[in-house]
PDB file of N, CA and C in Angstrom:
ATOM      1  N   UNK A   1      25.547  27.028 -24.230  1.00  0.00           N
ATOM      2  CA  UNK A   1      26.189  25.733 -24.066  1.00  0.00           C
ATOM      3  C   UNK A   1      27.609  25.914 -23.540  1.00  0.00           C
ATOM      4  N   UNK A   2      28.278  26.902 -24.290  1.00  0.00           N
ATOM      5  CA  UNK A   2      29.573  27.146 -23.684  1.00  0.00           C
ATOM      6  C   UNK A   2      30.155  27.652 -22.329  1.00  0.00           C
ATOM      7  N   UNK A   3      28.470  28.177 -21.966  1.00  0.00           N
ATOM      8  CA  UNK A   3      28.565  28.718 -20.436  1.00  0.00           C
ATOM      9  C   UNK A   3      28.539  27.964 -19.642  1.00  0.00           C
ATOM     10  N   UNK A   4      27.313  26.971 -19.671  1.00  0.00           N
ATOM     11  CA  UNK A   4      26.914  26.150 -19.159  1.00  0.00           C
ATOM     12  C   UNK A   4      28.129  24.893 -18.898  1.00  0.00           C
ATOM     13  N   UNK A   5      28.922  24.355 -19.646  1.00  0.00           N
ATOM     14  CA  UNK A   5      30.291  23.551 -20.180  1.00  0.00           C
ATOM     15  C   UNK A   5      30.856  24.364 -18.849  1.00  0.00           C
ATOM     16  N   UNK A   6      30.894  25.448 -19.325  1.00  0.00           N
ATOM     17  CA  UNK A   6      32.711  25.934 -18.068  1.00  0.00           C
ATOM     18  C   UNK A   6      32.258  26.168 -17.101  1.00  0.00           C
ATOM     19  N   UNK A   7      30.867  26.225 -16.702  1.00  0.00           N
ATOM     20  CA  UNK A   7      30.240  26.264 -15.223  1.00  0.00           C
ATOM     21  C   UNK A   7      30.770  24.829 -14.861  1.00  0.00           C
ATOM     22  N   UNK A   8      30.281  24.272 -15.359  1.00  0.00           N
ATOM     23  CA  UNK A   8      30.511  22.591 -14.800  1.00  0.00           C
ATOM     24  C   UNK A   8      31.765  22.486 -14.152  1.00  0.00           C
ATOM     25  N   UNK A   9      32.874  22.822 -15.321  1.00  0.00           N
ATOM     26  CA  UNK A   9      33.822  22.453 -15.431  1.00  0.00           C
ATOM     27  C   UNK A   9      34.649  23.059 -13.843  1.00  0.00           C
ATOM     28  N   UNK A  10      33.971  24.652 -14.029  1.00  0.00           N
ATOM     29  CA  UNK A  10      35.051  25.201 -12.493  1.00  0.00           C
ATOM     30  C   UNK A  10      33.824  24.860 -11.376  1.00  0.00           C
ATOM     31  N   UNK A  11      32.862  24.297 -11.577  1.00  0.00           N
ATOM     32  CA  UNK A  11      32.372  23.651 -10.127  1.00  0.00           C
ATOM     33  C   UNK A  11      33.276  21.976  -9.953  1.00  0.00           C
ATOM     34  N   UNK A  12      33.873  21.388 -10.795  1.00  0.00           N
ATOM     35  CA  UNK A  12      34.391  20.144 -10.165  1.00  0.00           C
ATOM     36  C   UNK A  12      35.645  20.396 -10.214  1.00  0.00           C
ATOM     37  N   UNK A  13      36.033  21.820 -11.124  1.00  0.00           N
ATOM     38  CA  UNK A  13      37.866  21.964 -10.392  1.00  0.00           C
ATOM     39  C   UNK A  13      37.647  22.684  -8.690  1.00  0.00           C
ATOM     40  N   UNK A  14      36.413  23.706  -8.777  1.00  0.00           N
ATOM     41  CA  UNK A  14      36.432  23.751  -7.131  1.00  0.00           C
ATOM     42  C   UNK A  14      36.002  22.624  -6.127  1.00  0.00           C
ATOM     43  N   UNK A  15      35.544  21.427  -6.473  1.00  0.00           N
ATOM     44  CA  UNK A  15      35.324  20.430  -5.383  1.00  0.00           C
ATOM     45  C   UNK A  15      36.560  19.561  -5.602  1.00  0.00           C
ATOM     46  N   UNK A  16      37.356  19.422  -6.430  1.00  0.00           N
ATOM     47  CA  UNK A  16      38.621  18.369  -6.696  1.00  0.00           C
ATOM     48  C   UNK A  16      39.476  19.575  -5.758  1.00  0.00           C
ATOM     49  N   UNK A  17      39.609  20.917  -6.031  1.00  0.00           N
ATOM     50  CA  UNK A  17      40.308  21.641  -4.753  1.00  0.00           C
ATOM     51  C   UNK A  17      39.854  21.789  -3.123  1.00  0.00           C
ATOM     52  N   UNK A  18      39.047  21.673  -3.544  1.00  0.00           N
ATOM     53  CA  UNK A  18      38.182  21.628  -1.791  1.00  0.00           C
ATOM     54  C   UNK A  18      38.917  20.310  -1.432  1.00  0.00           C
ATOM     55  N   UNK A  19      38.730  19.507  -1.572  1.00  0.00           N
ATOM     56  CA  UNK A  19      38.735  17.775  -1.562  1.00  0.00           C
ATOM     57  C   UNK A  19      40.595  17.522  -1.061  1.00  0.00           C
ATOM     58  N   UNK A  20      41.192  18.489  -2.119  1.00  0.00           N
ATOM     59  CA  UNK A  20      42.522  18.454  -1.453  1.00  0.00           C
ATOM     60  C   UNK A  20      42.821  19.076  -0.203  1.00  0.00           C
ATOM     61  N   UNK A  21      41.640  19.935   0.049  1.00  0.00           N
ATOM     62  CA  UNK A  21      42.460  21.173   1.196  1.00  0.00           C
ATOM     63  C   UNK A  21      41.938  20.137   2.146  1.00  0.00           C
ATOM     64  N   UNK A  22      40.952  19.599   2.182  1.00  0.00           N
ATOM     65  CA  UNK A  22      40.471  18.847   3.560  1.00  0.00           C
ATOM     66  C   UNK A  22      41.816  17.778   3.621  1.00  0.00           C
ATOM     67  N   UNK A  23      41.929  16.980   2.545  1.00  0.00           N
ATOM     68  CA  UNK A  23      42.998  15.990   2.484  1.00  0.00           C
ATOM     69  C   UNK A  23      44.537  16.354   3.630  1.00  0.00           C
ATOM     70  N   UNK A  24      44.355  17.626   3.013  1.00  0.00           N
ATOM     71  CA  UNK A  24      45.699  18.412   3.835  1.00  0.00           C
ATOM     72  C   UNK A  24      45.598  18.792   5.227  1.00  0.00           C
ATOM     73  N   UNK A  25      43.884  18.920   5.681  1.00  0.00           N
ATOM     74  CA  UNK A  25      44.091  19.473   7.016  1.00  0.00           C
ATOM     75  C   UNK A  25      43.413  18.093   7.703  1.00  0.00           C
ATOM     76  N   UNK A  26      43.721  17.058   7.380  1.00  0.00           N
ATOM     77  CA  UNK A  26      43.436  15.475   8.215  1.00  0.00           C
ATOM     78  C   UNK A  26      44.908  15.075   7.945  1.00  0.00           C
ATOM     79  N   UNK A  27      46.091  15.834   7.211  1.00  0.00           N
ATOM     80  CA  UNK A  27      47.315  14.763   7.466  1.00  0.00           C
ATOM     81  C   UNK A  27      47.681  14.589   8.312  1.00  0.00           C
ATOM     82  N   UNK A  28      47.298  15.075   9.771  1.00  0.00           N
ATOM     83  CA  UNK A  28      48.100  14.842  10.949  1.00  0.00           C
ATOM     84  C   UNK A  28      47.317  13.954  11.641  1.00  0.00           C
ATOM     85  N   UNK A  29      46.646  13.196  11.106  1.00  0.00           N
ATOM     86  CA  UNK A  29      45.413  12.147  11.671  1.00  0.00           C
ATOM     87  C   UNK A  29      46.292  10.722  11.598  1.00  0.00           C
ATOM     88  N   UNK A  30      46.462  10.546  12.123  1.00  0.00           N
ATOM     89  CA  UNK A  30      47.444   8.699  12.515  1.00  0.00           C
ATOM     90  C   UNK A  30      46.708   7.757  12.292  1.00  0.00           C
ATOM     91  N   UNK A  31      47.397   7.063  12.122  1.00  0.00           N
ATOM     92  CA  UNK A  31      46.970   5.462  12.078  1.00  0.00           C
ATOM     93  C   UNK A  31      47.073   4.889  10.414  1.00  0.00           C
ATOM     94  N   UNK A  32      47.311   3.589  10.409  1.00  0.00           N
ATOM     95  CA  UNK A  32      48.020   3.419   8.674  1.00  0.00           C
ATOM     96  C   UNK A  32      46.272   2.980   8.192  1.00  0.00           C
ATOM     97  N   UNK A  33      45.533   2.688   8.826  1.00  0.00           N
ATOM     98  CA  UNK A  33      44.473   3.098   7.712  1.00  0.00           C
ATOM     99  C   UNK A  33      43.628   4.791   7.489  1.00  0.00           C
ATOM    100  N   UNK A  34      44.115   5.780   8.405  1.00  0.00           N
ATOM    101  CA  UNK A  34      43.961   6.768   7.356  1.00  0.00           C
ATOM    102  C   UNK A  34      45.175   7.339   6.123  1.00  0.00           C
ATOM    103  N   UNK A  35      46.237   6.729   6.601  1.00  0.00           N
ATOM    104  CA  UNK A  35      47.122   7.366   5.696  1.00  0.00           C
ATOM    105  C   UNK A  35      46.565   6.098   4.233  1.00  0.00           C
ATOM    106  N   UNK A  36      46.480   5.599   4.326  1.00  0.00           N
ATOM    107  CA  UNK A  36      45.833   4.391   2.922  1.00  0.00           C
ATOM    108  C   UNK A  36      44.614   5.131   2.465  1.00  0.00           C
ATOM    109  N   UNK A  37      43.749   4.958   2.929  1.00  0.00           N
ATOM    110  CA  UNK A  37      43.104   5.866   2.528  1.00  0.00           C
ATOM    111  C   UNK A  37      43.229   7.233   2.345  1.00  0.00           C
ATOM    112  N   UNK A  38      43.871   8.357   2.729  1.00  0.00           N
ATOM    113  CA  UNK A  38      44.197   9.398   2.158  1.00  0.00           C
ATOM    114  C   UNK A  38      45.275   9.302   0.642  1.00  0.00           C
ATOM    115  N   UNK A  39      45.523   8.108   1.111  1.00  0.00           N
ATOM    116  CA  UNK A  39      46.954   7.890  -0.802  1.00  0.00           C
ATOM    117  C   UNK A  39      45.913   7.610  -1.760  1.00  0.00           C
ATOM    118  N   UNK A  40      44.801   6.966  -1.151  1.00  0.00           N
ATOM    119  CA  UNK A  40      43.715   6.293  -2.902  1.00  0.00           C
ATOM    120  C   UNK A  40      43.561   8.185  -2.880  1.00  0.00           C
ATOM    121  N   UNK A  41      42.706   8.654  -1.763  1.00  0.00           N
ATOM    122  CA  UNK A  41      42.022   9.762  -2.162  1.00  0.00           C
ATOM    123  C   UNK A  41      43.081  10.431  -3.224  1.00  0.00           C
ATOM    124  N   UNK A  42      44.174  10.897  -2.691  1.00  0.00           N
ATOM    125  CA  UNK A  42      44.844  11.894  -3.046  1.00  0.00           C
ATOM    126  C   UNK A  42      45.737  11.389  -4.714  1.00  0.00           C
ATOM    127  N   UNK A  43      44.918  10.040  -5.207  1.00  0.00           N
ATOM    128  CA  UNK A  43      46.082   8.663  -6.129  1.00  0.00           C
ATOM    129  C   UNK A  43      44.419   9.459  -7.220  1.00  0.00           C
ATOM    130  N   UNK A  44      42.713   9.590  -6.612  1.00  0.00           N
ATOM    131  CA  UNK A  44      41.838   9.792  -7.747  1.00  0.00           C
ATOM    132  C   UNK A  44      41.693  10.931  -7.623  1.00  0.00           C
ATOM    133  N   UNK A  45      41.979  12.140  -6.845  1.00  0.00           N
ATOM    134  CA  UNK A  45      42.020  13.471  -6.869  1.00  0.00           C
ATOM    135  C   UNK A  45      42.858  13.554  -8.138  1.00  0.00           C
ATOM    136  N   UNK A  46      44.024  13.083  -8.097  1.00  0.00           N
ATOM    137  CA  UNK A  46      45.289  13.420  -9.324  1.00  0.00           C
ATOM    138  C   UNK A  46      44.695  13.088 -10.607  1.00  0.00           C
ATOM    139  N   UNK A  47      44.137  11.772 -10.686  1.00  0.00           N
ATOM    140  CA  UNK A  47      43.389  11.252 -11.738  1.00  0.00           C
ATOM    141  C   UNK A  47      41.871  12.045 -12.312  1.00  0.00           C
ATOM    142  N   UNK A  48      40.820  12.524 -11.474  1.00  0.00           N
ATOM    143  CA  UNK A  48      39.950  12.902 -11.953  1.00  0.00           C
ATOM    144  C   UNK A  48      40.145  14.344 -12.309  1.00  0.00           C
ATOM    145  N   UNK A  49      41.720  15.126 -11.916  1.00  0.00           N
ATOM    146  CA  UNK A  49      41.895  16.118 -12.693  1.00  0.00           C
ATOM    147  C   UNK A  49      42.343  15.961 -13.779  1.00  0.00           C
ATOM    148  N   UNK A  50      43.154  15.094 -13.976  1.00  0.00           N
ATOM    149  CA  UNK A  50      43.912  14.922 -15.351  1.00  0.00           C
ATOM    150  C   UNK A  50      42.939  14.544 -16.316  1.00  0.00           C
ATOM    151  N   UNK A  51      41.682  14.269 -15.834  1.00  0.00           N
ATOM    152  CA  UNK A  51      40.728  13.565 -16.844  1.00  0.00           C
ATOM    153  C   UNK A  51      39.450  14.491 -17.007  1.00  0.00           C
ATOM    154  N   UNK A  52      39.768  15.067 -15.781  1.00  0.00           N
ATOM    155  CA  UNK A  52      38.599  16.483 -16.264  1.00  0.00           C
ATOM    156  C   UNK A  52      39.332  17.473 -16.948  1.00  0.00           C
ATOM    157  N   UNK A  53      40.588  17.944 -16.945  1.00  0.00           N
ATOM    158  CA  UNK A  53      41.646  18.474 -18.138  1.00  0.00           C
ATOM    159  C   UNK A  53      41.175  18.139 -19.499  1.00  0.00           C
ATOM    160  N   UNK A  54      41.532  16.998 -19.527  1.00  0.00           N
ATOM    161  CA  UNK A  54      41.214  16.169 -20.993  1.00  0.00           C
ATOM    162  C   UNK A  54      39.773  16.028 -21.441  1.00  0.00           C
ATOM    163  N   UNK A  55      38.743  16.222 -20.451  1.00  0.00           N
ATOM    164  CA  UNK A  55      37.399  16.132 -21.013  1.00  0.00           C
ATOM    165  C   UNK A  55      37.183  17.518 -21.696  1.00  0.00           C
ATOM    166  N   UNK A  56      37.586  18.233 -20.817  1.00  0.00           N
ATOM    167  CA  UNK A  56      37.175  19.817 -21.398  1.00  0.00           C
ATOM    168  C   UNK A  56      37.545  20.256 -22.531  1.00  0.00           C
ATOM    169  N   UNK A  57      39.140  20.017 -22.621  1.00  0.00           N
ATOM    170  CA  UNK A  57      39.702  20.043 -24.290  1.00  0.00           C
ATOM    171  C   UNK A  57      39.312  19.277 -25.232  1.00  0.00           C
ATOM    172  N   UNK A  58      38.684  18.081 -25.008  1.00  0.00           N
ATOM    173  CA  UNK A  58      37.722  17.250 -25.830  1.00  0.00           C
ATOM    174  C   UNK A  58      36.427  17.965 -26.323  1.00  0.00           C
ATOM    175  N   UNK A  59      36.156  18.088 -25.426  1.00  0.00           N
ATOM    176  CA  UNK A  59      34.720  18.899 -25.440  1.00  0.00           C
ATOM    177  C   UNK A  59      34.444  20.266 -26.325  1.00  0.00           C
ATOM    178  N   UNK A  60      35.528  21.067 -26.186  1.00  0.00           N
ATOM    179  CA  UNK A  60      35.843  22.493 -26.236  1.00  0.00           C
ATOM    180  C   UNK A  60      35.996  21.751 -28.171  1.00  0.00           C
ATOM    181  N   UNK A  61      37.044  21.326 -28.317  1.00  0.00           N
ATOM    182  CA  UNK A  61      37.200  20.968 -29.446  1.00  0.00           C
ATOM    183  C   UNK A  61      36.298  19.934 -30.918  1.00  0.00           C
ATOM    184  N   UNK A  62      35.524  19.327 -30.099  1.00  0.00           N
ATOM    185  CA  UNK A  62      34.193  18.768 -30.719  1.00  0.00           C
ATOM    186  C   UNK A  62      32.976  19.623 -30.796  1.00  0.00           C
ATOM    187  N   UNK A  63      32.892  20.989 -29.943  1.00  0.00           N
ATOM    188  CA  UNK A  63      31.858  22.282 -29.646  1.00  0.00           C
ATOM    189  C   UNK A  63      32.638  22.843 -31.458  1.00  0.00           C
ATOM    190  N   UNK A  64      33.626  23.281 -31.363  1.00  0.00           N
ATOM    191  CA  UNK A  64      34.188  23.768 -32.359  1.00  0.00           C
ATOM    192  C   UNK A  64      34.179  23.282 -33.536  1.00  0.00           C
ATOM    193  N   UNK A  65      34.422  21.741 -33.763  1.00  0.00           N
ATOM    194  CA  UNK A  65      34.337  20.945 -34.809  1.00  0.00           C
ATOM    195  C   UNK A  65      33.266  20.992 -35.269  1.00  0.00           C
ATOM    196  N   UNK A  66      31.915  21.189 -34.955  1.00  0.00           N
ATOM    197  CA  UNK A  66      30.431  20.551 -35.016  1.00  0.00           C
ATOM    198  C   UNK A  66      29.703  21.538 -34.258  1.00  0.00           C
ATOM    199  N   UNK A  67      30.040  22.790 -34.807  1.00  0.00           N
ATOM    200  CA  UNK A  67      28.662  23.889 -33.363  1.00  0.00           C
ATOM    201  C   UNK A  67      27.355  23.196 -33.559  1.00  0.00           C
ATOM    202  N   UNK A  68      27.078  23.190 -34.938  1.00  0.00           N
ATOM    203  CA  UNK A  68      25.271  22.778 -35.044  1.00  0.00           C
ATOM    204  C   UNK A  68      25.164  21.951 -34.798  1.00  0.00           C
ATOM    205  N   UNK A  69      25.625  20.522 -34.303  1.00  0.00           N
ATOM    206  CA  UNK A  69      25.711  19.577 -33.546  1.00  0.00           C
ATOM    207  C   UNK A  69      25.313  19.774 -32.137  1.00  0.00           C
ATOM    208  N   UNK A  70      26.392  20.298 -31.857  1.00  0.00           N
ATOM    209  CA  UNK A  70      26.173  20.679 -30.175  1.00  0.00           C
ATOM    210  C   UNK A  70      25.003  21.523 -29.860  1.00  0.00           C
ATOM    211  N   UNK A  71      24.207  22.240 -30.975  1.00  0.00           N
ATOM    212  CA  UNK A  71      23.235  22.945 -30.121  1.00  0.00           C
ATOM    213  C   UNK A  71      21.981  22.130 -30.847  1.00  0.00           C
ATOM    214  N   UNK A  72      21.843  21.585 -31.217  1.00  0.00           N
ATOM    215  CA  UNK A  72      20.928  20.463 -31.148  1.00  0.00           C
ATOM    216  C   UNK A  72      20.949  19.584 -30.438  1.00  0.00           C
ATOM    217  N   UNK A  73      21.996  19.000 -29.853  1.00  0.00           N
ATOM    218  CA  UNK A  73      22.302  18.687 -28.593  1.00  0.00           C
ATOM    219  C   UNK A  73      21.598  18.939 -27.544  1.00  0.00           C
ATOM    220  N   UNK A  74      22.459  20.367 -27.092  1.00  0.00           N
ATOM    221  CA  UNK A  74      21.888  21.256 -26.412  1.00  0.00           C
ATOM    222  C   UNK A  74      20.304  21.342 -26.432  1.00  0.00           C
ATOM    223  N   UNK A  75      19.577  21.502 -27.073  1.00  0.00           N
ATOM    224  CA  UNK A  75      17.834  21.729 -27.974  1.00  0.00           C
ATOM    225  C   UNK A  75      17.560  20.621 -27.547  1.00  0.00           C
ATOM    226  N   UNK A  76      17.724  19.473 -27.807  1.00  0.00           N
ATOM    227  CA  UNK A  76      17.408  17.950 -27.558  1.00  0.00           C
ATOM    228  C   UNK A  76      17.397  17.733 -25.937  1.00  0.00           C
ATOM    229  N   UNK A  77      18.283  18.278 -25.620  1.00  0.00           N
ATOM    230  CA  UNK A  77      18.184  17.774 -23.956  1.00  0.00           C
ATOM    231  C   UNK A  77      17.118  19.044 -23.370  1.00  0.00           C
ATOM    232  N   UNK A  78      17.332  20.290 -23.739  1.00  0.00           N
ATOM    233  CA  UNK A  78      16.426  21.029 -22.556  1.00  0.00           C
ATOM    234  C   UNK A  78      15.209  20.723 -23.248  1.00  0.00           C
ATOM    235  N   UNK A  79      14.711  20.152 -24.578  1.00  0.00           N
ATOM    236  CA  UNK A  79      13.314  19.655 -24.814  1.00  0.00           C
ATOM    237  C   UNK A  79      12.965  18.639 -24.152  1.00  0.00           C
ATOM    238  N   UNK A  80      14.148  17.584 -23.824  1.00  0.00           N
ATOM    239  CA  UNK A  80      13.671  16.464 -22.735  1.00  0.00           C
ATOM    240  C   UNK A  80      13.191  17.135 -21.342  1.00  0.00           C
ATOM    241  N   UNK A  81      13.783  18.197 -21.145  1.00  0.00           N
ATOM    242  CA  UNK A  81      13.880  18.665 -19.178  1.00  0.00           C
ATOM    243  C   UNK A  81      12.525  18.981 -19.386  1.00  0.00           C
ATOM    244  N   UNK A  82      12.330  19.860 -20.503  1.00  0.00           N
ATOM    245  CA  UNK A  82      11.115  21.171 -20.568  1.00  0.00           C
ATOM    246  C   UNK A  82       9.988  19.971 -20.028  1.00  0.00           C
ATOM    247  N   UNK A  83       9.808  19.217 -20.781  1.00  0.00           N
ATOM    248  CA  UNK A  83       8.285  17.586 -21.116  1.00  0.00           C
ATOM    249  C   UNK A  83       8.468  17.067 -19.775  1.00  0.00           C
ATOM    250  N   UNK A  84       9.843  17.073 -19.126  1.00  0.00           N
ATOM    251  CA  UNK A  84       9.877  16.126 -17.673  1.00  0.00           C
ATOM    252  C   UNK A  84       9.537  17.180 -16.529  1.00  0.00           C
ATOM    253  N   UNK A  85       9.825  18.347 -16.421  1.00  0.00           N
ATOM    254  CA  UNK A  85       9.342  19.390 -15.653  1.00  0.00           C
ATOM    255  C   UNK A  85       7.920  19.830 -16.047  1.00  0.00           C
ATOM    256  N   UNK A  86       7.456  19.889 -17.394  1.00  0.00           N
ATOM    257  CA  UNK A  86       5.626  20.214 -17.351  1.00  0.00           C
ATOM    258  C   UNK A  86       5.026  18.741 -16.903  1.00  0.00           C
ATOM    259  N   UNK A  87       4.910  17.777 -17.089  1.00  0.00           N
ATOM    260  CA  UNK A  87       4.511  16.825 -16.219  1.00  0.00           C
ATOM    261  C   UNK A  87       4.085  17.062 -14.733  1.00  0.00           C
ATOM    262  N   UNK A  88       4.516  17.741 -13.912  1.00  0.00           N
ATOM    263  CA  UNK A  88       4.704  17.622 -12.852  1.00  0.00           C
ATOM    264  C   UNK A  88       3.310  18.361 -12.542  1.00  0.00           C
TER     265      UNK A  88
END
């Protein structure tokens, strides 16, 4: 579970960084509706890090509070995948 958690976690800090580098190599693109639109992008880039920050330390800290929680959790969902993948 804990692997699985920080996989997640550095696949959307590497697309929130990807996401900036493109941001950076279109700033020389004119016109005031790309610069508007590059300020939202670059206004929820700022935001969905600060909030994927805060999910993880949430997370990390409720894993800790409650392990046997979380891996029943954990148990509960790959018993859902296991029943939705033998179906097939």
């Amino acid at each position: 579970m804990e692997r699985t958690k920080s996989s997640m976690i550095d696949d959307l800090r590497a697309l929130i960084t990807d996401a900036e580098e493109l941001l950076r190599a279109t700033a020389e693109q004119a016109g005031p509706r790309a610069q508007e639109a590059r300020a939202r992008a670059e206004e929820s880039l700022r935001s969905a890090r600060e909030r994927l920050e805060g999910a993880g330390r949430e997370l990390d800290a409720q894993v800790r509070e409650h392990p046997w929680a979380a891996v029943g959790v954990a148990a509960g969902i790959g018993l859902v995948i296991g029943i939705l993948l033998g179906r097939k």
